[in-house]
N, C-alpha and C. Protein backbone atom coordinates (compact mmCIF):
# COMPACT_ATOMS: atom_id res chain seq x y z
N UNK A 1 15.43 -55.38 -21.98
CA UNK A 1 14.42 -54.71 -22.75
C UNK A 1 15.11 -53.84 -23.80
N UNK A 2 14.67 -53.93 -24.95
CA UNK A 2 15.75 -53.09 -26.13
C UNK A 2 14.45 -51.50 -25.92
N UNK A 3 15.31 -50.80 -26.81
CA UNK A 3 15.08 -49.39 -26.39
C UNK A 3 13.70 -48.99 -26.84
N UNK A 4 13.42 -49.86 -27.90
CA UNK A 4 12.02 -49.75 -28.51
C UNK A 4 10.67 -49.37 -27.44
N UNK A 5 10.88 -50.56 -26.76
CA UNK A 5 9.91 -51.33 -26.37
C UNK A 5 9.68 -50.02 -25.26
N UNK A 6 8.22 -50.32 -25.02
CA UNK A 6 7.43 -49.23 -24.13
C UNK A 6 7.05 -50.57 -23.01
N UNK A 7 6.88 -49.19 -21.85
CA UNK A 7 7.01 -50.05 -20.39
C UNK A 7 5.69 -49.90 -20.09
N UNK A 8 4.39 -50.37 -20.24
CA UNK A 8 3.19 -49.97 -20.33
C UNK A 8 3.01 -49.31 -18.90
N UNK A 9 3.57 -49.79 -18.00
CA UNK A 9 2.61 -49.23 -16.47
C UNK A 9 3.97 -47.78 -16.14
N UNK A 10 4.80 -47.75 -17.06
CA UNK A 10 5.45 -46.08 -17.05
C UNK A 10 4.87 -45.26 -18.22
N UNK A 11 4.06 -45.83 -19.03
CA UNK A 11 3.54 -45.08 -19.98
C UNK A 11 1.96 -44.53 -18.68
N UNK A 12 0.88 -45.50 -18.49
CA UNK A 12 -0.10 -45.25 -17.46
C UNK A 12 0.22 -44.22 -16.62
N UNK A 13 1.43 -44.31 -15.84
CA UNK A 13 1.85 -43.43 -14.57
C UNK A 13 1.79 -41.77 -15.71
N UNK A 14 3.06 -41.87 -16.67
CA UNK A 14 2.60 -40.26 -17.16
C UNK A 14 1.65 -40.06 -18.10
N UNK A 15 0.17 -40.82 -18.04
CA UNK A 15 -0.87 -39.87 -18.49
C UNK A 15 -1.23 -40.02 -16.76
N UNK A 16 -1.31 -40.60 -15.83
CA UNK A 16 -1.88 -39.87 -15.20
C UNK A 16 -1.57 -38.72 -14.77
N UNK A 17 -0.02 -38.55 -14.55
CA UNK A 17 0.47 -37.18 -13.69
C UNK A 17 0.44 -35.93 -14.62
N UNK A 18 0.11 -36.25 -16.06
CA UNK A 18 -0.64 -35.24 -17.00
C UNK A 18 -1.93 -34.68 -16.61
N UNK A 19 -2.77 -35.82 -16.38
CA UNK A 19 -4.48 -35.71 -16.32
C UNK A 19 -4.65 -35.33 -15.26
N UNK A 20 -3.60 -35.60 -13.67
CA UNK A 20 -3.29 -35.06 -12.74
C UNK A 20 -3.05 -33.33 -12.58
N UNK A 21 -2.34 -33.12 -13.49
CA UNK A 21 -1.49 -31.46 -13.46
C UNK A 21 -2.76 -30.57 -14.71
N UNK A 22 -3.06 -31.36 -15.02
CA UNK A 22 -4.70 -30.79 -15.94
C UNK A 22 -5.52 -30.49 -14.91
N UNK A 23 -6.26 -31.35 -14.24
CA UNK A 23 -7.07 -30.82 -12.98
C UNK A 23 -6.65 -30.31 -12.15
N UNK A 24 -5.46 -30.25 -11.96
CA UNK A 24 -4.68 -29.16 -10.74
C UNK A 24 -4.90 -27.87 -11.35
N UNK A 25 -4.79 -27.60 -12.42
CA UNK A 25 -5.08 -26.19 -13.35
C UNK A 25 -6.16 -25.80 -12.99
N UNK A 26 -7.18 -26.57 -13.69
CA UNK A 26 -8.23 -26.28 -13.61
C UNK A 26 -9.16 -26.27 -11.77
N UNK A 27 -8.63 -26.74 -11.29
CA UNK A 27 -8.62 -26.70 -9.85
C UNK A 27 -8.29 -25.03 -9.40
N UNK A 28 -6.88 -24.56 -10.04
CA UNK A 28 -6.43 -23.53 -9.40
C UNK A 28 -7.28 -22.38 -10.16
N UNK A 29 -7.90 -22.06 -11.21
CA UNK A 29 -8.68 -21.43 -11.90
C UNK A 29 -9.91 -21.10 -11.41
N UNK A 30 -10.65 -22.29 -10.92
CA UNK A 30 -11.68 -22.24 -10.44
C UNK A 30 -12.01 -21.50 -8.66
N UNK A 31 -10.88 -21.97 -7.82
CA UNK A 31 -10.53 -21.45 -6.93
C UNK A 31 -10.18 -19.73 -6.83
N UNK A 32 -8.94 -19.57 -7.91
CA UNK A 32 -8.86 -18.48 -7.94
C UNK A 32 -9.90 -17.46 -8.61
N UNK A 33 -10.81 -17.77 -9.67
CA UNK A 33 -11.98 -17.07 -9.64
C UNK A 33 -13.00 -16.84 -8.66
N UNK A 34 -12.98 -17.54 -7.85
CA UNK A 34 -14.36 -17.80 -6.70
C UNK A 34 -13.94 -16.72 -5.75
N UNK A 35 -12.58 -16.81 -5.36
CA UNK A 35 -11.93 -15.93 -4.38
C UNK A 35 -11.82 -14.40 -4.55
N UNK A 36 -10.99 -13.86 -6.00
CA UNK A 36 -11.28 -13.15 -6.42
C UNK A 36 -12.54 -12.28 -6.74
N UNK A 37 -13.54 -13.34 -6.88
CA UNK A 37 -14.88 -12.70 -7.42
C UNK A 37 -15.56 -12.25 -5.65
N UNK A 38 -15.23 -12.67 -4.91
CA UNK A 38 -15.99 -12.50 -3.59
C UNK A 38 -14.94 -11.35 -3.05
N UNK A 39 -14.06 -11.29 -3.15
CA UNK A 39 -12.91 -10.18 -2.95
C UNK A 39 -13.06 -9.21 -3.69
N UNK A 40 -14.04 -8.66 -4.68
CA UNK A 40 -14.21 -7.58 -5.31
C UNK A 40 -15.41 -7.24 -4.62
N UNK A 41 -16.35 -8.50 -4.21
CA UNK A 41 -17.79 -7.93 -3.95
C UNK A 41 -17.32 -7.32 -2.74
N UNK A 42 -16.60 -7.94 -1.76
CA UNK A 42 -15.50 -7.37 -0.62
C UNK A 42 -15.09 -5.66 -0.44
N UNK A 43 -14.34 -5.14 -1.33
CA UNK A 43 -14.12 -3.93 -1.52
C UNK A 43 -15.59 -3.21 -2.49
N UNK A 44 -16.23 -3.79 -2.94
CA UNK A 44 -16.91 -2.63 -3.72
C UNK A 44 -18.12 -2.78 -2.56
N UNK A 45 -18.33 -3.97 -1.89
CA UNK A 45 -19.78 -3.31 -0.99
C UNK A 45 -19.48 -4.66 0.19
N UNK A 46 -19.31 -4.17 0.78
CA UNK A 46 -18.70 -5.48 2.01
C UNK A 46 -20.06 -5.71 2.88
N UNK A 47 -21.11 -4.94 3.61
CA UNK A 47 -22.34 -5.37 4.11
C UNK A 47 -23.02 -6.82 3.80
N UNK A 48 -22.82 -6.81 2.06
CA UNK A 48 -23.80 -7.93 1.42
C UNK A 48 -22.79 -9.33 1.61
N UNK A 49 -21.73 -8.99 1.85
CA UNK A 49 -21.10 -10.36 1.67
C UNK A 49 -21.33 -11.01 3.23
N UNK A 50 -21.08 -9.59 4.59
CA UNK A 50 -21.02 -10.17 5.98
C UNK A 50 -22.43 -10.57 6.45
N UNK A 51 -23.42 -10.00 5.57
CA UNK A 51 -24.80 -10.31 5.85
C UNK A 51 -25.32 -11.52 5.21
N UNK A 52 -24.71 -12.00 4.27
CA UNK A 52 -25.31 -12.93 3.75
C UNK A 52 -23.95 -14.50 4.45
N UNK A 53 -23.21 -14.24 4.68
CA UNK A 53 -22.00 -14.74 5.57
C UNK A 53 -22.49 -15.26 6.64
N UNK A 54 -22.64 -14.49 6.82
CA UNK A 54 -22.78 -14.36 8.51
C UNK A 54 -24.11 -13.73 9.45
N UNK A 55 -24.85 -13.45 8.77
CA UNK A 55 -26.22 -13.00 8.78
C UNK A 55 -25.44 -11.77 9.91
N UNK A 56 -24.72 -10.48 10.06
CA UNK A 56 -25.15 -9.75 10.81
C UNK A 56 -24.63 -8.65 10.25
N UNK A 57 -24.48 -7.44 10.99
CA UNK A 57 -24.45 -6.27 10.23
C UNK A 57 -22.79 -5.58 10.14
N UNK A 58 -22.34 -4.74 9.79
CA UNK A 58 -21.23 -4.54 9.73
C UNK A 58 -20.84 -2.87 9.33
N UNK A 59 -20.49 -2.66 10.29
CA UNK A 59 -20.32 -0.75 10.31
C UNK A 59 -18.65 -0.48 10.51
N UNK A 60 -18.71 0.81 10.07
CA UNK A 60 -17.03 1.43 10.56
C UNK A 60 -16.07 0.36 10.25
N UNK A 61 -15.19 0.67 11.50
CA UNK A 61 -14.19 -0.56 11.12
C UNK A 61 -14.28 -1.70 10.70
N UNK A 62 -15.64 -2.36 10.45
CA UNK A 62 -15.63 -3.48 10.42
C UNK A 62 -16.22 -3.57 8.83
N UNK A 63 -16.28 -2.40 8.06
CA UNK A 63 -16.31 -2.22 6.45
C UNK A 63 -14.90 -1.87 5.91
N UNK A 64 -13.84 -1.28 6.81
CA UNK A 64 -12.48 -1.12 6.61
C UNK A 64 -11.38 -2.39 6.33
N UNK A 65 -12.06 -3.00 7.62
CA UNK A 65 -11.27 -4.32 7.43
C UNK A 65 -11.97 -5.32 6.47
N UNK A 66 -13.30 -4.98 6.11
CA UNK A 66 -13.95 -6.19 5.23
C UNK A 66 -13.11 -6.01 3.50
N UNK A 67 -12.58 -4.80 3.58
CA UNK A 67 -12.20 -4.12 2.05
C UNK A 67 -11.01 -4.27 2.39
N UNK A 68 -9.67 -4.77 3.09
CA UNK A 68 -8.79 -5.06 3.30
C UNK A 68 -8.90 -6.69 2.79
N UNK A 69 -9.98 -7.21 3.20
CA UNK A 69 -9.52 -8.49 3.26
C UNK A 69 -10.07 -8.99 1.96
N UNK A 70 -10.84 -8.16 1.28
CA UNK A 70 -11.51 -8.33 -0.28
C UNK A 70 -10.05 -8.04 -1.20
N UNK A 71 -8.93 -7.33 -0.62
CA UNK A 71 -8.16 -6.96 -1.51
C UNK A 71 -6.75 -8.17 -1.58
N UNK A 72 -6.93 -8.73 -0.10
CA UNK A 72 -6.50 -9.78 0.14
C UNK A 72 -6.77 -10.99 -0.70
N UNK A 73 -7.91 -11.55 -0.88
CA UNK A 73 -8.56 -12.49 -1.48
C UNK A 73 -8.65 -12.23 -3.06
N UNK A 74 -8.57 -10.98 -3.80
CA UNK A 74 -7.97 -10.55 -4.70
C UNK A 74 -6.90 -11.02 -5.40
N UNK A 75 -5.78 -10.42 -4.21
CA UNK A 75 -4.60 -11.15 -4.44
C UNK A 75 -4.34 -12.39 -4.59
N UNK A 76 -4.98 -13.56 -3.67
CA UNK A 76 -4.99 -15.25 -3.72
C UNK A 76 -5.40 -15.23 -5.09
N UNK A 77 -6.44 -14.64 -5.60
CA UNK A 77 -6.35 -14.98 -6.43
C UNK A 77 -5.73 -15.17 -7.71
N UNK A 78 -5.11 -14.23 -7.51
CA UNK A 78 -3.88 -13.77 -8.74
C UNK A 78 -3.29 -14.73 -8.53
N UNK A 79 -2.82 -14.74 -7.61
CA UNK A 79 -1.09 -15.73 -6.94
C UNK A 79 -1.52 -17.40 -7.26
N UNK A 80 -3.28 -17.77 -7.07
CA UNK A 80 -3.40 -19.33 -7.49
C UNK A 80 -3.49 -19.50 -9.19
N UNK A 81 -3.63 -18.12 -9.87
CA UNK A 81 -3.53 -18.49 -11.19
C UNK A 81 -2.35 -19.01 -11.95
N UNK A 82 -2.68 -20.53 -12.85
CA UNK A 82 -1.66 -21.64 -12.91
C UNK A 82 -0.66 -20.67 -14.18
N UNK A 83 0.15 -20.91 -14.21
CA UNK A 83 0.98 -19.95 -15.43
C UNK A 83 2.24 -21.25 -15.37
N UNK A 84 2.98 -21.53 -15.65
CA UNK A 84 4.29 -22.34 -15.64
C UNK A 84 5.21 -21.71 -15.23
N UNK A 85 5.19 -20.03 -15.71
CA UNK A 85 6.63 -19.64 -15.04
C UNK A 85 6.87 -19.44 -13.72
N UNK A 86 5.67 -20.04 -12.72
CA UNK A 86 6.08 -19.82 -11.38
C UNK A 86 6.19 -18.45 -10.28
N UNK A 87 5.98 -17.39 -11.20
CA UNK A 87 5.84 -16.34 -10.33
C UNK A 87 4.63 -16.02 -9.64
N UNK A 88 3.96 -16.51 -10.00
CA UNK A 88 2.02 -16.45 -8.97
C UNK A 88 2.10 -15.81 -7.35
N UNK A 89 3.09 -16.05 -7.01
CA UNK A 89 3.25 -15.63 -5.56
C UNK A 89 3.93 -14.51 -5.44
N UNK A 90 4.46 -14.33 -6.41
CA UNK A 90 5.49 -12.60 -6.63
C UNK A 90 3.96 -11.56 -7.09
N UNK A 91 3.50 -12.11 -8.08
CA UNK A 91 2.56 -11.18 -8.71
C UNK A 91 1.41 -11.32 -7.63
N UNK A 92 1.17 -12.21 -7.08
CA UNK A 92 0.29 -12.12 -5.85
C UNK A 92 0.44 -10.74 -4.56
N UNK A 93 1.47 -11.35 -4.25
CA UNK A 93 1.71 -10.43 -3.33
C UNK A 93 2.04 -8.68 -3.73
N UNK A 94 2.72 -8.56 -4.93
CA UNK A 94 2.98 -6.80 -5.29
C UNK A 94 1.47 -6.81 -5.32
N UNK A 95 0.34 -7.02 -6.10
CA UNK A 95 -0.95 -6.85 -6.57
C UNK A 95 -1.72 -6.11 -4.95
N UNK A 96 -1.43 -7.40 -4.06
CA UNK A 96 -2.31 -6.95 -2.28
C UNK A 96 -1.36 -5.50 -2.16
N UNK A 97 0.07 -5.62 -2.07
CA UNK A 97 0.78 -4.55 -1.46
C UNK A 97 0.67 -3.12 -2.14
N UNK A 98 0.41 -3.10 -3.69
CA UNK A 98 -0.14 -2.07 -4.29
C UNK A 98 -1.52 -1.21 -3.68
N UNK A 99 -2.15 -2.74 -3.52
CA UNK A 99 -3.79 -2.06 -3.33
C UNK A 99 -4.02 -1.83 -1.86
N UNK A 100 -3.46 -2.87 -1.15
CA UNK A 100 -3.82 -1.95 0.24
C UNK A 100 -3.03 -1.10 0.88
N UNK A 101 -1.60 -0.23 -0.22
CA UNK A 101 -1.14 0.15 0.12
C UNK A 101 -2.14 1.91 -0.12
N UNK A 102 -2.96 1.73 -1.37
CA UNK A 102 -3.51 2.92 -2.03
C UNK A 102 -4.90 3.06 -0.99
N UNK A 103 -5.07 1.72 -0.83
CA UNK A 103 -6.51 1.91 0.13
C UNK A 103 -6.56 2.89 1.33
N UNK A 104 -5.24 2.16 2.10
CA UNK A 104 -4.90 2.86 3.46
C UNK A 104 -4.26 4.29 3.15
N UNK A 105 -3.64 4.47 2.12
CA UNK A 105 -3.14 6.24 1.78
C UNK A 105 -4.74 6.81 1.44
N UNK A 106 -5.79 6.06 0.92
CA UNK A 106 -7.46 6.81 0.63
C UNK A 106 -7.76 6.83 2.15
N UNK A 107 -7.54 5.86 2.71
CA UNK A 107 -8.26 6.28 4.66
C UNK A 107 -7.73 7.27 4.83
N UNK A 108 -6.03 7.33 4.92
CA UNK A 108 -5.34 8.13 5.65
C UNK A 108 -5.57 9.72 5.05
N UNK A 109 -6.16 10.00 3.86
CA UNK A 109 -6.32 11.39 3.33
C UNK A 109 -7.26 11.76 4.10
N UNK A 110 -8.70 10.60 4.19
CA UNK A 110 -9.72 10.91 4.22
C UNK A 110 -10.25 11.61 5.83
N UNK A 111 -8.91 10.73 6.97
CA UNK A 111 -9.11 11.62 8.11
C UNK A 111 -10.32 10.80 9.22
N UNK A 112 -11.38 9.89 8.62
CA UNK A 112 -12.20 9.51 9.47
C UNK A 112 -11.58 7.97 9.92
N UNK A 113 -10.80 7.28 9.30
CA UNK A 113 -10.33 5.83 10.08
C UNK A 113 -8.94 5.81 10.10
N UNK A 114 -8.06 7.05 10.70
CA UNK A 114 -6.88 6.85 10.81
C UNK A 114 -6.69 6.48 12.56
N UNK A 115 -5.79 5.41 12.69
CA UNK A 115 -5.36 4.91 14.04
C UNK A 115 -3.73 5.29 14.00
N UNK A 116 -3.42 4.69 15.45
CA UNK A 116 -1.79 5.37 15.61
C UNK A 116 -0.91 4.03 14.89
N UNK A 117 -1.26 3.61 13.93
CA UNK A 117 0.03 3.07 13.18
C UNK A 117 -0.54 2.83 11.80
N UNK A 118 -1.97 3.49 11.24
CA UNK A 118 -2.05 3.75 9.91
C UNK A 118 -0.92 4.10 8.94
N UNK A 119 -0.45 4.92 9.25
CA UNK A 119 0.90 5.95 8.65
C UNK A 119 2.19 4.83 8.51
N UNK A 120 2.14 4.66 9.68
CA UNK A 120 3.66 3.41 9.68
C UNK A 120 2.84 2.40 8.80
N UNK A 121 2.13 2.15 9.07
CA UNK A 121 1.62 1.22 7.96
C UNK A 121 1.63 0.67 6.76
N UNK A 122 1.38 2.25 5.89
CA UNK A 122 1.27 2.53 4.42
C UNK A 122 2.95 3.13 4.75
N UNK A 123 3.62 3.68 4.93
CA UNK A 123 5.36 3.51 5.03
C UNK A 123 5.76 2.17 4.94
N UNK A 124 5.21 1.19 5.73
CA UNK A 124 5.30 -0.37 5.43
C UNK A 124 5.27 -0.95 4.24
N UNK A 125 4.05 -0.44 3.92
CA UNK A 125 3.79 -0.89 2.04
C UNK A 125 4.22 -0.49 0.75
N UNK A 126 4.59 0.68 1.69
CA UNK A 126 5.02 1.27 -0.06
C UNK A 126 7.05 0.96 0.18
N UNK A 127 7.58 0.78 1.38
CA UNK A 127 8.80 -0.03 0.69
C UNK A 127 8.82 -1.03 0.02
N UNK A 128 7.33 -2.01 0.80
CA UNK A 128 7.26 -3.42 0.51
C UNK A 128 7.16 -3.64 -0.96
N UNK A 129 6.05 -2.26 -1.62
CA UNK A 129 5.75 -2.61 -2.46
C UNK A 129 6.60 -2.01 -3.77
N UNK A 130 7.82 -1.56 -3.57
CA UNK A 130 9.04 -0.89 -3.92
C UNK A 130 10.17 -1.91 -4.27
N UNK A 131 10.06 -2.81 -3.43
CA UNK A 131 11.28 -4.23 -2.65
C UNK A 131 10.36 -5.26 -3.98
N UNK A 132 8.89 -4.98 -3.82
CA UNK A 132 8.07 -6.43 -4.86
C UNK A 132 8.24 -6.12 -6.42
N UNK A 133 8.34 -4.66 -6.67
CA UNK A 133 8.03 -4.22 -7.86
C UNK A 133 9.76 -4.27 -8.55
N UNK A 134 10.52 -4.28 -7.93
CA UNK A 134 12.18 -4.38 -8.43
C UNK A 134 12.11 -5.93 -8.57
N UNK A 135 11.86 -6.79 -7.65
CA UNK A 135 11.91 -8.12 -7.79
C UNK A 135 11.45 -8.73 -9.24
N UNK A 136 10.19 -7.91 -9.47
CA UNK A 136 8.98 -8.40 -10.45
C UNK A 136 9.87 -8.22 -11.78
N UNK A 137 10.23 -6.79 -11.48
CA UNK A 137 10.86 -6.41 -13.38
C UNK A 137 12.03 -6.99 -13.15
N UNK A 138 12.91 -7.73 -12.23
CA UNK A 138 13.97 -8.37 -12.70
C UNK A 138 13.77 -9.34 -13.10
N UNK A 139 12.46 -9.96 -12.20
CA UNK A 139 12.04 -11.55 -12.99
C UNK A 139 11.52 -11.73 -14.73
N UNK A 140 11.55 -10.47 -14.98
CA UNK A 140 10.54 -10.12 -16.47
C UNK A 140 12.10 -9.48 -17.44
N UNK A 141 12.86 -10.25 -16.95
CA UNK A 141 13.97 -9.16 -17.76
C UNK A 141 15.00 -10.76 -17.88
């Protein structure tokens, strides 16, 4: 075959794994909005999401952990947004470790949902999120 010549079923294969990595985008966009968007309703009013979820009610701890896991799903979402340079999972994770690191220092001021490893907890996060944030600006440098 001289160099000219096109190999038709290797030309086929890369539009598909184009038209392929197009809907994977748009796949991860859509995902990561849905997640995100239910992870805010999560932290800003968690009742409406476990009631309409799950039809039942949800008090105390169980609005603590619903805003933990809104900040969680937050984060997925960051981390599935498609970018090329590959860091989605770096910026994912500082984003959760920031916010539930500030959440649990707002419990822990506040005095009504502190348990015996709250404290170690947010000590947990804020190295973690110390260890994510050096990682991040070296990757940006």
């Amino acid at each position: 075959m001289r160099t000219h010549d096109v190999d038709p079923r290797r030309l086929v294969h890369q539009m598909d794994a184009r038209l392929e990595s197009r809907m994977k985008a748009k796949l991860l966009v859509l995902a990561a909005v849905g997640e995100a968007a239910i992870g805010l309703v999560l932290v800003v009013y968690p009742p409406i999401v476990v009631e309409l979820l799950f039809g039942a009610e949800t008090a105390g701890a169980g609005i603590v952990m619903s805003r933990i896991a809104g900040i969680s799903l937050i984060a997925l979402g960051i981390a599935c947004w498609p970018d090329g340079a590959g860091g989605q999972a770096l910026r994912g994770m500082l984003t959760y470790s920031v916010l539930v690191t500030l959440y649990l220092v707002y419990l822990g001021l506040g005095g009504e949902w502190v348990g015996a490893l709250l404290w170690p907890a947010v000590a947990a996060h804020v190295v973690l999120t110390m260890l994510l944030t050096r990682a991040w600006l070296n990757e940006r440098t």
